[in-house]
Protein backbone atom coordinates (compact mmCIF):
# COMPACT_ATOMS: atom_id res chain seq x y z
CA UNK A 1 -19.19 4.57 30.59
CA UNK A 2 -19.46 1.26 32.62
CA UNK A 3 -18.93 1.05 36.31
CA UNK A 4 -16.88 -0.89 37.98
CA UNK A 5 -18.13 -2.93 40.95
CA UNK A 6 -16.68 -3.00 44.42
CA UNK A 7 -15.46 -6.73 43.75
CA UNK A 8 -13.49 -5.54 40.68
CA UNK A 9 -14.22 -5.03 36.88
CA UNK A 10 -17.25 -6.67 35.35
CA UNK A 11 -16.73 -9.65 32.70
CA UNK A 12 -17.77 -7.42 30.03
CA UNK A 13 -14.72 -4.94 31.18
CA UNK A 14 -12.22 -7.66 31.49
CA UNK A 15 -13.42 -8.95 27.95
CA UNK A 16 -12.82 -5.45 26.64
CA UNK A 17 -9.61 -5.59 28.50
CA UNK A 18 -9.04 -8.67 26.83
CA UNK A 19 -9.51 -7.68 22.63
CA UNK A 20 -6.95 -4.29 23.73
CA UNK A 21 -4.41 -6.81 24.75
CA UNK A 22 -4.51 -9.37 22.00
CA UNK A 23 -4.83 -6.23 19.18
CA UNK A 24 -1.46 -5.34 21.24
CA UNK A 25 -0.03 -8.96 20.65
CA UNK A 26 -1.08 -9.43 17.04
CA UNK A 27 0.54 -5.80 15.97
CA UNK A 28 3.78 -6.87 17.57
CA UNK A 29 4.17 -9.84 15.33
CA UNK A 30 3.09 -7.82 12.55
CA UNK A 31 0.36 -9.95 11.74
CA UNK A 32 -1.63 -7.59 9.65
CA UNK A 33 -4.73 -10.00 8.33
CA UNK A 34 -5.20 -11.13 12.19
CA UNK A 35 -4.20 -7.51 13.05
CA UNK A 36 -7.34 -6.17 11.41
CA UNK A 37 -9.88 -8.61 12.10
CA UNK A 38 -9.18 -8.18 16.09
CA UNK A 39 -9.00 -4.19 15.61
CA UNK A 40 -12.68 -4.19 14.00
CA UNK A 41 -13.85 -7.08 16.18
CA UNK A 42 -12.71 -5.64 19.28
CA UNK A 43 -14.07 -1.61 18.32
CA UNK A 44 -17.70 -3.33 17.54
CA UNK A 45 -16.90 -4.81 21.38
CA UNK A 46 -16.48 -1.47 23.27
CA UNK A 47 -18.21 0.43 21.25
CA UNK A 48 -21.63 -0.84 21.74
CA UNK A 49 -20.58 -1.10 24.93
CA UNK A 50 -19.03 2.05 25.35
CA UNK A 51 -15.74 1.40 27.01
CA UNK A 52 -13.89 4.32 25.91
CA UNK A 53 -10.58 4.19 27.39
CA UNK A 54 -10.47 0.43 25.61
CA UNK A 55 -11.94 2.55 22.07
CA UNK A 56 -9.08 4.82 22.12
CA UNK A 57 -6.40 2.42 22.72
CA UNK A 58 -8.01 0.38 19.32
CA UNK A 59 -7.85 3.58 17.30
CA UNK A 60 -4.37 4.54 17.95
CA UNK A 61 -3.66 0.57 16.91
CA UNK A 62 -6.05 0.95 13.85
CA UNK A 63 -3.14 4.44 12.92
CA UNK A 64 -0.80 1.39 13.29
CA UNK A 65 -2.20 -0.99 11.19
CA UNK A 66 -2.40 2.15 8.57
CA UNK A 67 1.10 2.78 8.89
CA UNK A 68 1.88 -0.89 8.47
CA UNK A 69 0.26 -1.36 5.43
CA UNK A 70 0.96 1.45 3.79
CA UNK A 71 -2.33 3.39 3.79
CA UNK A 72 -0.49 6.66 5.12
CA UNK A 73 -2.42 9.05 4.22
CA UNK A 74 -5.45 7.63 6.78
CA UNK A 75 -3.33 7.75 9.68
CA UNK A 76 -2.82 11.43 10.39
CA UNK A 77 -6.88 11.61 10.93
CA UNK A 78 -6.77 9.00 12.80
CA UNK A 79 -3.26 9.80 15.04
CA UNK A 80 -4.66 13.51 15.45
CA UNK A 81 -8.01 11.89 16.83
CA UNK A 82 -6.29 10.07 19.83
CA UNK A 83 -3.95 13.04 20.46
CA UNK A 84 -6.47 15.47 20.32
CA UNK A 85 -8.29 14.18 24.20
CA UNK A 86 -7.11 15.74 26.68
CA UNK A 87 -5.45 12.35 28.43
CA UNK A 88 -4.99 9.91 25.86
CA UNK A 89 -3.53 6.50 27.59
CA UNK A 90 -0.21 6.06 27.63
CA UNK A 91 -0.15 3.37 25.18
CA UNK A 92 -2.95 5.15 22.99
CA UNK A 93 -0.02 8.44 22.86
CA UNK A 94 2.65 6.54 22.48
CA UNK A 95 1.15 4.73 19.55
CA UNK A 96 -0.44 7.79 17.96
CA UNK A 97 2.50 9.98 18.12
CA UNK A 98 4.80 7.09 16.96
CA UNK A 99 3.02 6.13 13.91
CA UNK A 100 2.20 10.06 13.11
CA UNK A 101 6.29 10.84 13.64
CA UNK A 102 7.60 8.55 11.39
CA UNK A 103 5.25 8.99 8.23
CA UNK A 104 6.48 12.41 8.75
CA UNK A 105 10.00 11.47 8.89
CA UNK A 106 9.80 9.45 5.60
CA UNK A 107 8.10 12.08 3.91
CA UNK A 108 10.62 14.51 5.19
CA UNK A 109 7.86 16.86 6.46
CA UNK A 110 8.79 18.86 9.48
CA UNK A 111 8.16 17.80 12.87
CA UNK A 112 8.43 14.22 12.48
CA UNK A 113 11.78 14.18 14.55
CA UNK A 114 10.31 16.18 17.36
CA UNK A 115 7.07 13.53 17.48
CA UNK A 116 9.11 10.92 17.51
CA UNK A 117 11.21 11.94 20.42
CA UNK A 118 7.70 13.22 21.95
CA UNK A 119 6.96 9.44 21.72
CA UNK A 120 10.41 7.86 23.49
CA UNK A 121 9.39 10.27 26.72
CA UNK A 122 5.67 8.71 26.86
CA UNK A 123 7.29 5.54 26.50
CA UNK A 124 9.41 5.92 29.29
CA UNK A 125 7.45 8.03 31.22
CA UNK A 126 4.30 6.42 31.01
CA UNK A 127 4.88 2.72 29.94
CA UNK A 128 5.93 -0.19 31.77
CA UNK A 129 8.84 -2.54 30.35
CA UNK A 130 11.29 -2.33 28.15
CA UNK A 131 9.12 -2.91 24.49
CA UNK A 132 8.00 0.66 24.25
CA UNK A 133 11.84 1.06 24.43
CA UNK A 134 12.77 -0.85 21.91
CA UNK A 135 10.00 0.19 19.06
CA UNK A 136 10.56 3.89 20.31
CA UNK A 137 14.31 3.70 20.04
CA UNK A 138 14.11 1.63 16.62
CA UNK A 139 12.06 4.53 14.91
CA UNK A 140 14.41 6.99 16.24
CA UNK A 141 17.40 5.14 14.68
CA UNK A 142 15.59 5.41 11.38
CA UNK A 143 14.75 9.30 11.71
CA UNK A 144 18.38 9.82 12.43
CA UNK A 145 19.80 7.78 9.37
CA UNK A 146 17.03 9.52 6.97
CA UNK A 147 18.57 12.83 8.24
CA UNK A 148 22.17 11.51 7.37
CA UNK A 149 23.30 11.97 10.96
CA UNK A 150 24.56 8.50 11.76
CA UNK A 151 26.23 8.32 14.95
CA UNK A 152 23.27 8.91 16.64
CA UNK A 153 21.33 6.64 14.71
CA UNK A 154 23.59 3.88 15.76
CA UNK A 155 23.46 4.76 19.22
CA UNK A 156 19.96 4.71 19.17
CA UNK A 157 19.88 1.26 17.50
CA UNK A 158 22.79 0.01 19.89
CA UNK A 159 20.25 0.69 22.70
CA UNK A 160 17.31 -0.38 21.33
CA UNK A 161 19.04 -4.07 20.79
CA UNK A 162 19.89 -3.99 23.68
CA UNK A 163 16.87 -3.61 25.23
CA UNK A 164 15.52 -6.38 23.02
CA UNK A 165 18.37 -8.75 23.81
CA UNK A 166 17.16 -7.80 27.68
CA UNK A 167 13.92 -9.23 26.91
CA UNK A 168 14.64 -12.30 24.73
CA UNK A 169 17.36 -13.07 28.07
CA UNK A 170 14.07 -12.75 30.76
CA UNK A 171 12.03 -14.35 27.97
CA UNK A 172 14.38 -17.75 27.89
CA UNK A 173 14.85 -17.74 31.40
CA UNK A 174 10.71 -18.25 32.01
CA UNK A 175 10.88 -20.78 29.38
CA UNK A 176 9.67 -19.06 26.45
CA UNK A 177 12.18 -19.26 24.18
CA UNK A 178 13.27 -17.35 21.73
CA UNK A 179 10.65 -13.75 21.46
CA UNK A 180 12.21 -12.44 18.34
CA UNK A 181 9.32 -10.43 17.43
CA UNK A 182 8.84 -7.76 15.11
CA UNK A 183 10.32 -4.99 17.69
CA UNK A 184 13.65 -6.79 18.74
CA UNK A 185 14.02 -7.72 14.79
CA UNK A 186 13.81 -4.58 13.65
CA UNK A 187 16.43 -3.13 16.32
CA UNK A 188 18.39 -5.72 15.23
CA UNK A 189 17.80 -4.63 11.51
CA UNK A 190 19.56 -1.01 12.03
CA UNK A 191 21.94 -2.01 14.24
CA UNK A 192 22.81 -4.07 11.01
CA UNK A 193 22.47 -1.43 8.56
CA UNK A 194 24.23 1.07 10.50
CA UNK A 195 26.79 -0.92 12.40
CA UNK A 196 27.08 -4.55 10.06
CA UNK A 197 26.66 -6.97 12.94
CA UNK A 198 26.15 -10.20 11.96
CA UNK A 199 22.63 -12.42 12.33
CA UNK A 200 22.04 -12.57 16.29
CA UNK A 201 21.12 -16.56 17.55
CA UNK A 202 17.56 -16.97 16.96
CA UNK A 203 17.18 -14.24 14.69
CA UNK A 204 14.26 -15.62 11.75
CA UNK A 205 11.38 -13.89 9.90
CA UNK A 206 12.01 -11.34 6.59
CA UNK A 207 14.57 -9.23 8.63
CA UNK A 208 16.73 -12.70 9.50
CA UNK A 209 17.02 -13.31 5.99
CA UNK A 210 17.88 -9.68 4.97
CA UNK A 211 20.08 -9.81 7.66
CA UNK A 212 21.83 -13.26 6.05
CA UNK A 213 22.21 -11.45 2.81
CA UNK A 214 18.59 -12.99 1.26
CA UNK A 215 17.24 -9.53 0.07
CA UNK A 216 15.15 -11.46 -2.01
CA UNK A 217 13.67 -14.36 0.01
CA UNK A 218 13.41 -11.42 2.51
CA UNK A 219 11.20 -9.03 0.07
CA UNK A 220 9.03 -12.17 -0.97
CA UNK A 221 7.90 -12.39 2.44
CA UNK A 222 7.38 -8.82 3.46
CA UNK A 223 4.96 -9.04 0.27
CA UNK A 224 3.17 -11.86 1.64
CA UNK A 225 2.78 -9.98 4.96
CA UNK A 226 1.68 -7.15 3.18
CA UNK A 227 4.11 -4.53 4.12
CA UNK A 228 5.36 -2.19 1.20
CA UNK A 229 8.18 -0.14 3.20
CA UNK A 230 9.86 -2.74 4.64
CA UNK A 231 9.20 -4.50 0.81
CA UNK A 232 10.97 -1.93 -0.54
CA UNK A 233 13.72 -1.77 2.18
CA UNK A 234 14.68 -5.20 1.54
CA UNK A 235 14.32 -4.82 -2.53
CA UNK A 236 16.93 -1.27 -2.19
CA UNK A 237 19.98 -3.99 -1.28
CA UNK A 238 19.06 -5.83 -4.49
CA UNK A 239 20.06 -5.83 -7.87
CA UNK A 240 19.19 -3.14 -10.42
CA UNK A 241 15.46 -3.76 -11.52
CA UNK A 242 15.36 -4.71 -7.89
CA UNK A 243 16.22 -1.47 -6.68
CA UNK A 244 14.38 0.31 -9.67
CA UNK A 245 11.13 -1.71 -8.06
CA UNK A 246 11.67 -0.29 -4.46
CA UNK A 247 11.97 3.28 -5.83
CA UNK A 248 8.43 2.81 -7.51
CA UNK A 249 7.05 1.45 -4.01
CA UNK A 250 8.79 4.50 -1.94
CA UNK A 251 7.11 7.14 -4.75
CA UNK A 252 3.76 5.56 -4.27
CA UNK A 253 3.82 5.72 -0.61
CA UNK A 254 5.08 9.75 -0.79
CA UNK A 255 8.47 8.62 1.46
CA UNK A 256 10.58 11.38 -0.36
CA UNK A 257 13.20 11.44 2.34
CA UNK A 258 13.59 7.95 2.83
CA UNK A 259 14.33 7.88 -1.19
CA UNK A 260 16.92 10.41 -0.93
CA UNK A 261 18.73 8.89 1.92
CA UNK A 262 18.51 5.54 -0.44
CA UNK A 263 20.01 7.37 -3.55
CA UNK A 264 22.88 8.67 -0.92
CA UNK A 265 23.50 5.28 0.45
CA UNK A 266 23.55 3.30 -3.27
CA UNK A 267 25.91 6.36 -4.14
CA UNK A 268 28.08 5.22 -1.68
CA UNK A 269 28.22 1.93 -2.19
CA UNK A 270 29.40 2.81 -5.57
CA UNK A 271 26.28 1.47 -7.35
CA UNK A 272 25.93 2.53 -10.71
CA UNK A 273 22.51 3.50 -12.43
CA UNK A 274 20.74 4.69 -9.29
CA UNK A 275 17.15 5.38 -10.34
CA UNK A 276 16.58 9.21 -10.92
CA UNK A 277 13.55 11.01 -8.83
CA UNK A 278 10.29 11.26 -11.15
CA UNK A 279 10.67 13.90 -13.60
CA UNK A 280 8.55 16.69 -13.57
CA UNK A 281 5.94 15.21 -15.67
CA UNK A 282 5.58 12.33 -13.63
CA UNK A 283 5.47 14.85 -10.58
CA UNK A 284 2.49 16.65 -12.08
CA UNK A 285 0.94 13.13 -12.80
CA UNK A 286 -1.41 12.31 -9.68
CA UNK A 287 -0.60 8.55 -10.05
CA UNK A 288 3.63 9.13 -10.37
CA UNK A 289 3.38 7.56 -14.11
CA UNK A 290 6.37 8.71 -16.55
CA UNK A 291 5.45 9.71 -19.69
CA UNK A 292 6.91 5.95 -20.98
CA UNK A 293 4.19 4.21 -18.67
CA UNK A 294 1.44 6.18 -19.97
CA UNK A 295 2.79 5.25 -23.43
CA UNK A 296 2.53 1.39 -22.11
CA UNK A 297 -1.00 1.91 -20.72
CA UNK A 298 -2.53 2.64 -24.10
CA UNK A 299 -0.80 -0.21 -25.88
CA UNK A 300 -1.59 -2.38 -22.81
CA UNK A 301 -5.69 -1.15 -23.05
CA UNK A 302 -5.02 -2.43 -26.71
CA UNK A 303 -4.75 -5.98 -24.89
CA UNK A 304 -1.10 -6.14 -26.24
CA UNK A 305 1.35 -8.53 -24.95
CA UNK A 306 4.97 -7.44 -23.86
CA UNK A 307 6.35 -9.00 -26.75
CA UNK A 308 4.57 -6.73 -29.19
CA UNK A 309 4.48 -4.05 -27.31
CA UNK A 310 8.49 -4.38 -27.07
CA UNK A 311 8.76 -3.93 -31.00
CA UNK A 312 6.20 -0.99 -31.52
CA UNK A 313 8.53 0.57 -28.89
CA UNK A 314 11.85 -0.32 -29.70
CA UNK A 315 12.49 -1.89 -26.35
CA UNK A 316 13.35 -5.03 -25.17
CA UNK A 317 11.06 -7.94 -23.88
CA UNK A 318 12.80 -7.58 -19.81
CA UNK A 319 12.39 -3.57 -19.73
CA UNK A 320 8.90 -3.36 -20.88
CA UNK A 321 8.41 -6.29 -17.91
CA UNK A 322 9.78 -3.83 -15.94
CA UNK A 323 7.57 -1.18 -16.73
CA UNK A 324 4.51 -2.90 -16.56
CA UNK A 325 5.79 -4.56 -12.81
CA UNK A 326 5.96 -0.74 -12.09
CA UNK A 327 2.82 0.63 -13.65
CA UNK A 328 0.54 -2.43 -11.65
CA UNK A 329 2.36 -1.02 -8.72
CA UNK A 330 1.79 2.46 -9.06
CA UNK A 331 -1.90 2.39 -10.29
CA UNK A 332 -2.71 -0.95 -7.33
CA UNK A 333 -4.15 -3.00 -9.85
CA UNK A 334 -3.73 -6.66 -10.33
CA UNK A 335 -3.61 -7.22 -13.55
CA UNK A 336 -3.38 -5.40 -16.80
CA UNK A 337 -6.58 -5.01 -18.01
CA UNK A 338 -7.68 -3.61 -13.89
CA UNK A 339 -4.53 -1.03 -14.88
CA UNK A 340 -5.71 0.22 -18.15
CA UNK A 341 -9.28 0.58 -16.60
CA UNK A 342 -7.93 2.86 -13.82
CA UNK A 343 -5.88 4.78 -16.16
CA UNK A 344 -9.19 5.30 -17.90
CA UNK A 345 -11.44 6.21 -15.15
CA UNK A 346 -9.01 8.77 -13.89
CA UNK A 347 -8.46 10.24 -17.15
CA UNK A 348 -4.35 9.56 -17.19
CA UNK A 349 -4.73 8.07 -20.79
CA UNK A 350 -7.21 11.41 -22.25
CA UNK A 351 -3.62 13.57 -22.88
């Protein structure tokens, strides 16, 4: 570990200093690309240096980053890694227990509640300002709505926003302007879904235009952002092969409860033809593929188009669209012939 002189931290420790804080600033604005790039630049930094208190702050961003792009299944290794020193901190606990809470809480495994309220006490315990308020208070307003109980969802989004309206205030009064960044939006977003304000001043970004009743412009640029829950969030207030699309994402990422709670809140909306959880074929199939996109995979490793594939199937043009828009989505492939090969490879196309 490096000293630290009399005269205060050497260059090299302020420059470590330095990557933690920017890796802070990029992950607020949910700038995933740049988000990465300063995680892995700033880990090479302290690690060859060894500044560990800096290295453990990174990790419990790089759980984060996981979480944000939908790569769940790294983040418990990662989470459990930070939590597992004896003092972790602050910010490296709250971001670990945060990120490993609400995976859990979409997956409706047990504990995730009890993490996530593990993670408002370090945040007000152990951080300074009101923004581990707001993203603490946020996540608990989703854990409560996934569990149905909505009263105290909205009271937990009711404080979070206002937390965030506290800090866009100091924010404008500095000269700032408006600091609607990803935290404040997202209070904002289930305050909305919970409560139906309407679009706060200022308010832009995919969550402004969900929040202005563009579902669509608002899931177009969650996908160029790269984020697949909030993709699918925005997609489940669409129309039906919209919705049928943010079902497929929510299988693929394993967020059973947050499905449910979707399929209750369509229901009572009155929606009709709510998609149905995957049968138990497509349970026992590793990828989530129904026994219809298998069918399409062979025909589509053939190198047939939709339109003939619609006629040897008896379906029309739009729905076989539809299933191949959902079988690129479940497999991760880009195009058709990168589908059929991973069908192939994993043996999904050998029954």
């Amino acid at each position: 570990m490096h000293s630290i002189s009399r005269c205060g931290p050497s260059d090299e420790a302020l420059a470590a200093q330095a990557r933690v804080f920017h890796a802070i600033f990029v992950q607020s604005v949910g700038d995933l690309r740049g988000l990465e790039r300063s995680l892995a630049e700033g880990l090479r930094f302290v690690e060859e240096r060894d500044f560990d208190w800096q290295r453990v702050i990174l990790r419990a961003l790089w759980a984060r980053y996981e979480l944000m792009r939908g790569n769940w299944d790294a983040v418990p290794d990662v989470a459990t890694e930070v939590l597992a020193r004896p003092e972790p901190p602050g910010v490296a606990e709250f971001l670990a227990t945060l990120s490993l809470g609400l995976i859990r809480c979409r997956r409706g495994e047990r504990d995730g509640l009890a993490l996530l309220e593990r993670a408002q006490a370090v945040a007000d315990t152990k951080l300074a300002g009101p923004a581990g308020c707001v993203v603490s208070r946020s996540h608990l307003a989703e854990a409560y709505w996934l569990v149905g109980e909505r009263e105290t969802a909205l009271d937990y989004a009711r404080q979070a926003f206002e937390a965030a309206s506290d800090m866009a205030a100091n924010a404008r009064r500095f000269g700032f302007g408006p600091i609607w960044s990803r935290g404040p939006r997202v209070a904002a977003w289930w305050l909305w879904r919970e409560a139906s304000i309407g679009v706060p001043p200022d308010m832009d970004g995919a969550i402004g235009l969900q929040l202005g009743g563009n579902w669509q412009g608002a899931a177009e640029v969650w996908a160029e952002m790269g984020f697949p829950y909030e993709r699918a969030m925005a997609l489940i207030d669409g129309d039906e092969p919209a919705r049928r699309e943010a079902f497929v994402i929510l299988e693929k990422l394993g967020a059973a409860a947050t499905i449910n709670r979707c399929r209750e809140m369509l229901a009572e909306r009155g929606v009709k033809g709510i998609p149905r959880g995957p049968r138990p074929a497509t349970r026992a199939n590793p990828m989530g593929l129904t026994e219809r996109e298998i069918e399409i995979l062979r025909l589509l490793e053939q190198g047939l188009p939709n339109a003939q594939i619609s006629r040897r199937l008896h379906r029309s043009v739009k729905t076989v669209g539809h299933h191949v828009s959902a079988i690129l989505a479940k497999l991760g492939a880009s195009t058709r012939q990168e589908a059929a090969h991973i069908a192939r490879s994993k043996g999904l196309l050998d029954r």
